[in-house]
Protein backbone atom coordinates (compact mmCIF):
# COMPACT_ATOMS: atom_id res chain seq x y z
CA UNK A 1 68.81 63.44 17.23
CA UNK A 2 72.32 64.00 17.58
CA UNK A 3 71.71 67.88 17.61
CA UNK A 4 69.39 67.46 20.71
CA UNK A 5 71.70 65.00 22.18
CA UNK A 6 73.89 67.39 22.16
CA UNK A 7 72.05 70.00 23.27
CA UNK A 8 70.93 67.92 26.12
CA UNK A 9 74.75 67.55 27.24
CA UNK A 10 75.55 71.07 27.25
CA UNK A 11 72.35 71.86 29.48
CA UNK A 12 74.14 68.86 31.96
CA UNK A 13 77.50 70.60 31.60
CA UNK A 14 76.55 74.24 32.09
CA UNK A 15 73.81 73.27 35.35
CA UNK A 16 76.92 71.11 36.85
CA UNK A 17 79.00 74.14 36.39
CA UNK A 18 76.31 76.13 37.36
CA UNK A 19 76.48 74.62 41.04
CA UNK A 20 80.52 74.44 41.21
CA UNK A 21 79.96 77.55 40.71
CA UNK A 22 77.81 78.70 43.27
CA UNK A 23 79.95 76.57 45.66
CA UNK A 24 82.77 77.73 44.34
CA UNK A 25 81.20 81.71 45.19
CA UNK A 26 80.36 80.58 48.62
CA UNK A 27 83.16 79.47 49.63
CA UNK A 28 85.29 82.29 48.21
CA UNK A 29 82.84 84.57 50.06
CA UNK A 30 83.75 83.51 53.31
CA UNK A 31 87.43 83.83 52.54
CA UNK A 32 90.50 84.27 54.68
CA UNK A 33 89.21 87.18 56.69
CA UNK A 34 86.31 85.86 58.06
CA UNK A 35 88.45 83.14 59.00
CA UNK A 36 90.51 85.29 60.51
CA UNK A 37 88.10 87.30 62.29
CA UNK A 38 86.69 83.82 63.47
CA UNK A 39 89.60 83.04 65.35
CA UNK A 40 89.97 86.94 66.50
CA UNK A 41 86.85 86.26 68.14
CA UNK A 42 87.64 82.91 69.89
CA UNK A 43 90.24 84.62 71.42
CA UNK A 44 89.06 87.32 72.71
CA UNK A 45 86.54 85.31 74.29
CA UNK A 46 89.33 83.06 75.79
CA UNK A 47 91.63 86.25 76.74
CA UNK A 48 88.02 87.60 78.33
CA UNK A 49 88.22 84.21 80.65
CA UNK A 50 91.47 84.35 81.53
CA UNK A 51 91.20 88.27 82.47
CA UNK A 52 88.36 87.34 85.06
CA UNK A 53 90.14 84.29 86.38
CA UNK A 54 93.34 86.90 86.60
CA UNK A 55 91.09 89.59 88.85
CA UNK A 56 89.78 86.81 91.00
CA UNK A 57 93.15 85.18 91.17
CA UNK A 58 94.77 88.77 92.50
CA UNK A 59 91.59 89.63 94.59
CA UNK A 60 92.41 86.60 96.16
CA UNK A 61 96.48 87.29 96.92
CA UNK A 62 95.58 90.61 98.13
CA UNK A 63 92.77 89.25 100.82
CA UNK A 64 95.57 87.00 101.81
CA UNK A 65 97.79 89.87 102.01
CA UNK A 66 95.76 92.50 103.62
CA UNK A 67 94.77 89.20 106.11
CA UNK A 68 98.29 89.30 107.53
CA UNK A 69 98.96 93.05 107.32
CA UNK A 70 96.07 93.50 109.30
CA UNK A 71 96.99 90.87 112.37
CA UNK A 72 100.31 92.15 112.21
CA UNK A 73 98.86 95.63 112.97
CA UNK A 74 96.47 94.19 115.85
CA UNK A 75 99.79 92.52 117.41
CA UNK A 76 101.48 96.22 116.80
CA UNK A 77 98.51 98.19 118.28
CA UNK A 78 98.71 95.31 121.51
CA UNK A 79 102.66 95.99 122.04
CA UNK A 80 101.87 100.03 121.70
CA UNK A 81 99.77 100.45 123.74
CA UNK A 82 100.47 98.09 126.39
CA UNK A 83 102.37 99.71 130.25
CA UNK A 84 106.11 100.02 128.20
CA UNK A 85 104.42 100.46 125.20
CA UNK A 86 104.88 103.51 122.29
CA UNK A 87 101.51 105.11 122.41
CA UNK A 88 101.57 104.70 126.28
CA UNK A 89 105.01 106.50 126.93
CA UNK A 90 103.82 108.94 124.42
CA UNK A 91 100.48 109.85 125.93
CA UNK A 92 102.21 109.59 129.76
CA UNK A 93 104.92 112.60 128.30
CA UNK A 94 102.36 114.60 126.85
CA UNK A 95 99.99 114.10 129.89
CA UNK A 96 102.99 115.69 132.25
CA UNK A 97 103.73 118.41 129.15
CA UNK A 98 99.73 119.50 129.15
CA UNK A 99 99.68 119.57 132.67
CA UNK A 100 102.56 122.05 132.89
CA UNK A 101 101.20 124.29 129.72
CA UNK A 102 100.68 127.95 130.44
CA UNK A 103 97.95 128.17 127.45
CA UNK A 104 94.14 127.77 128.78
CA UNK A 105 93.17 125.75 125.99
CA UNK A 106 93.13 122.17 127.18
CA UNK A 107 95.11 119.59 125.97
CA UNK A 108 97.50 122.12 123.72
CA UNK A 109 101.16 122.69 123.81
CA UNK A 110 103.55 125.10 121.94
CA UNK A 111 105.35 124.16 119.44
CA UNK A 112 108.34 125.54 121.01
CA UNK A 113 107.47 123.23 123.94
CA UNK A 114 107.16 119.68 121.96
CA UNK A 115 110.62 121.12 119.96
CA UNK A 116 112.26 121.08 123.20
CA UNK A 117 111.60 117.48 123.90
CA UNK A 118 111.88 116.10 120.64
CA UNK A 119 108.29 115.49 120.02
CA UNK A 120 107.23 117.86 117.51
CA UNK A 121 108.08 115.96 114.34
CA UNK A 122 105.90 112.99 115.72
CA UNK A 123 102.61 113.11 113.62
CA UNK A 124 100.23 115.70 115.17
CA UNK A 125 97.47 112.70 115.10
CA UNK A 126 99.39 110.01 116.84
CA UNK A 127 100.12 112.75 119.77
CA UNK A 128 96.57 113.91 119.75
CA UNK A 129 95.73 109.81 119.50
CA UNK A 130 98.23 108.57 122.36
CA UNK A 131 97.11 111.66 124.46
CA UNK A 132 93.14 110.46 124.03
CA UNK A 133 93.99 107.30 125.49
CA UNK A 134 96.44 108.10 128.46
CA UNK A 135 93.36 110.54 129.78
CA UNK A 136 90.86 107.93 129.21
CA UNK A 137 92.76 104.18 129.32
CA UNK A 138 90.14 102.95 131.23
CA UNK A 139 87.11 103.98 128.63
CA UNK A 140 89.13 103.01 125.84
CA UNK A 141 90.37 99.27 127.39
CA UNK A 142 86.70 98.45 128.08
CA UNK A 143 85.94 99.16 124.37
CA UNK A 144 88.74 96.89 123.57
CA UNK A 145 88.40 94.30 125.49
CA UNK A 146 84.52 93.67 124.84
CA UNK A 147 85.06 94.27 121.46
CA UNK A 148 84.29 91.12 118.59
CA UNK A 149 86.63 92.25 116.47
CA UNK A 150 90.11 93.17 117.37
CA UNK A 151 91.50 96.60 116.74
CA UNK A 152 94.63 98.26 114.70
CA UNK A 153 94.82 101.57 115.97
CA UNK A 154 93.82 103.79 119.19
CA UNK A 155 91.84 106.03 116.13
CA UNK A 156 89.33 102.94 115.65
CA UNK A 157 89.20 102.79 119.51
CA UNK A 158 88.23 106.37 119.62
CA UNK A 159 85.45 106.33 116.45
CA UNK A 160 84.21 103.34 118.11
CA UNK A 161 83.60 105.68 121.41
CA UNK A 162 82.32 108.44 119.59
CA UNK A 163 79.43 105.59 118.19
CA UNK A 164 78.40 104.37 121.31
CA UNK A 165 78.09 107.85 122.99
CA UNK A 166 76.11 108.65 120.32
CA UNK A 167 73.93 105.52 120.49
CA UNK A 168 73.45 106.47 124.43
CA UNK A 169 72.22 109.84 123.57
CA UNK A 170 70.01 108.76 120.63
CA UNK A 171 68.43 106.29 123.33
CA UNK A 172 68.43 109.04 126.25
CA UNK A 173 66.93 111.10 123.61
CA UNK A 174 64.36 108.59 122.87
CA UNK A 175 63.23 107.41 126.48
CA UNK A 176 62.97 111.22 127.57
CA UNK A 177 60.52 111.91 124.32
CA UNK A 178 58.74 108.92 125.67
CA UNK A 179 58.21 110.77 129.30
CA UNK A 180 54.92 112.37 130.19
CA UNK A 181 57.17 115.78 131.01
CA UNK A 182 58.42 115.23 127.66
CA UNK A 183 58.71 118.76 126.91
CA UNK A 184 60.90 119.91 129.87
CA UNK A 185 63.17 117.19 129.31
CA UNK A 186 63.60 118.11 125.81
CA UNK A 187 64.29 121.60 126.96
CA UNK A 188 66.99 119.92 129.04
CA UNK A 189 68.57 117.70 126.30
CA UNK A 190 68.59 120.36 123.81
CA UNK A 191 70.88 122.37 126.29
CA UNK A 192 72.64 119.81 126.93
CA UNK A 193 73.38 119.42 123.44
CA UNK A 194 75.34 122.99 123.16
CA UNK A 195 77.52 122.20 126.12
CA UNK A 196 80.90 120.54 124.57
CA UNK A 197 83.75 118.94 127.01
CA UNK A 198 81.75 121.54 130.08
CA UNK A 199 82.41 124.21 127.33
CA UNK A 200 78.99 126.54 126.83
CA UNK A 201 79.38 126.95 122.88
CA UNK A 202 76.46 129.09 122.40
CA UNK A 203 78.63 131.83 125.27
CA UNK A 204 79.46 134.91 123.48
CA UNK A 205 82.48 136.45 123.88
CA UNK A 206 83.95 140.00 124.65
CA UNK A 207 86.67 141.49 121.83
CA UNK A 208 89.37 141.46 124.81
CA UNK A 209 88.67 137.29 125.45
CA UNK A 210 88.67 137.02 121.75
CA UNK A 211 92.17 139.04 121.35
CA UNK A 212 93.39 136.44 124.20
CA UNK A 213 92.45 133.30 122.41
CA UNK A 214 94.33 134.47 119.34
CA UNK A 215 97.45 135.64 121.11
CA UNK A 216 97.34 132.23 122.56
CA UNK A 217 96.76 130.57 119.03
CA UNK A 218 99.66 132.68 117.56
CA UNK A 219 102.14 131.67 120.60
CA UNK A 220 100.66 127.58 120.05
CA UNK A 221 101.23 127.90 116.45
CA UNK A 222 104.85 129.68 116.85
CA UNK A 223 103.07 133.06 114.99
CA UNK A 224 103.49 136.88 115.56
CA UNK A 225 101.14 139.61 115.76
CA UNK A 226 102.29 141.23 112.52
CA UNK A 227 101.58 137.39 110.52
CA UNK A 228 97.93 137.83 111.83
CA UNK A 229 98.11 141.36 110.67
CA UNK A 230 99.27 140.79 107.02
CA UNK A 231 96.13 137.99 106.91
CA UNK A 232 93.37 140.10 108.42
CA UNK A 233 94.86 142.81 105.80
CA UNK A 234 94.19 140.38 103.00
CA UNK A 235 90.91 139.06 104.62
CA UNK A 236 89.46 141.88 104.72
CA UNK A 237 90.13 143.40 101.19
CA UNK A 238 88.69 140.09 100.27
CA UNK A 239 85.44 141.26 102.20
CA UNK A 240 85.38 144.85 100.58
CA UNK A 241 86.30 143.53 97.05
CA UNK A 242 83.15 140.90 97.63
CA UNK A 243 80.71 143.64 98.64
CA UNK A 244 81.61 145.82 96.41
CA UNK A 245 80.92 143.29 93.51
CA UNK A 246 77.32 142.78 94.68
CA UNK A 247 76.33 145.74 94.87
CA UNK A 248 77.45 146.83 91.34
CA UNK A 249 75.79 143.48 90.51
C-alpha cells in the first residue's frame, strides 16, 4: 500500500510537471523576438498612417500654394497685357520692327535687328507670344473676356484659339458632309485644308526660290554661306554612308 501510494504521487508529480512544462515551452517559444517583431509590426502600421496623413497633409499646402501662385499670375497676365502693359509694349515694338523687316517671311526679324534694340535676349516665345496678341488683340480679348476661367498667360489664350478654330472646322466639316453636294464641298474643304496663313503648302518650288529662302534663313539666324556648306557636307556623307550600308546589307 505504501509502494502504490507512492507510486500514485510520483504519477501526480511528474503529470503536474508535465504541464509546467508544456507552459513553460510555450511560453519560451514565443520569446523576446516575437515580441519584438510584435511591436515592429505595430509600428509600421502606425508609421504607415502617419505617412498617408503626411501626403495628404502636403497635397493639401501645395493646393493652397499653387491656389495663390496661380491668381497672382492671372493679376500678372491682367497688368501685362493691359494698354501700358509688358506684353503690349512688347508686341507694339515688334509690330513696328516686322513691319520694317527686309526678309519676306512674315513676322521674322534678324537677329542683328532685335540686338540693336535690346530685344534679343528676351525669350524667343514671349516675343513670338506678345507679337500673336498685338496682331490679333481683338480675337484674343474676346477669348478672354468670355472665358469661365481666368487666364495666366497670352500662350493659354492662344491654345485656347487654336481649339475653337478647330471646333469651327470640325463643325464646317460636319454640316458640309451633311449637304446633298457633299462631294464638291469636300473637294473644297480638303483644299482648303493645304492652304496655311494664305500660304499654298502643297506649291512646289524652283531651286533658285529655295536658295532665297535659305539665304534669308542664314541672314535671320546671323549664319554664312560657308556654315550651311560645312552641314550639307556632313549631311550628305551621312546620306552616302546610309546607302551604302543597305545595299551591302
Amino acid at each position: 500500500m505504501k509502494t502504490a501510494t507512492n507510486k500514485t504521487a510520483t504519477n501526480k508529480a511528474t503529470t503536474t510537471n508535465k504541464g509546467k512544462t508544456v507552459m513553460a515551452n510555450t511560453i519560451a517559444d514565443l520569446g523576446p523576438d516575437d515580441n519584438q517583431q510584435a511591436i515592429v509590426d505595430k509600428q509600421d502600421k502606425t508609421a504607415e498612417i502617419l505617412t498617408m496623413e503626411t501626403r495628404a497633409a502636403e497635397g493639401k499646402a501645395l493646393l493652397q500654394e499653387w491656389k495663390s501662385k496661380d491668381k497672382k499670375a492671372q493679376k500678372e497676365f491682367t497688368q501685362d497685357i493691359s494698354e501700358t502693359g509688358f506684353d503690349t509694349r512688347l508686341g507694339n515694338l515688334l509690330n513696328v520692327l516686322v513691319s520694317e523687316s527686309t526678309l519676306k517671311r512674315e513676322n521674322t526679324i534678324s537677329r542683328k535687328t532685335l540686338t540693336a534694340n535690346n530685344l534679343y535676349e528676351i525669350h524667343k516665345g514671349r516675343r513670338s507670344s506678345a507679337l500673336w496678341f498685338v496682331q490679333n488683340k481683338e480675337t484674343a480679348l474676346d477669348i478672354i473676356n468670355n472665358a469661365t476661367k481666368g487666364f495666366s498667360s497670352i500662350d493659354a489664350v492662344y491654345n485656347k484659339h487654336i481649339e475653337i478654330q478647330k471646333q469651327i472646322a470640325a463643325e464646317e466639316k460636319e454640316l458640309n458632309a451633311s449637304d446633298t453636294d457633299s462631294d464638291s464641298d469636300a473637294e473644297e474643304i480638303e483644299t482648303d485644308d493645304s492652304v496655311i496663313g494664305g500660304i499654298d503648302m502643297n506649291t512646289s518650288k524652283t531651286i533658285e526660290e529655295i536658295a532665297t529662302d535659305v539665304l534669308e534663313q542664314l541672314k535671320a539666324n546671323d549664319l554664312q554661306i560657308v556654315d550651311l556648306f560645312a552641314a550639307l557636307t556632313k549631311v550628305v556623307a551621312k546620306a552616302e554612308t546610309i546607302a551604302v550600308n543597305k545595299l551591302a546589307a
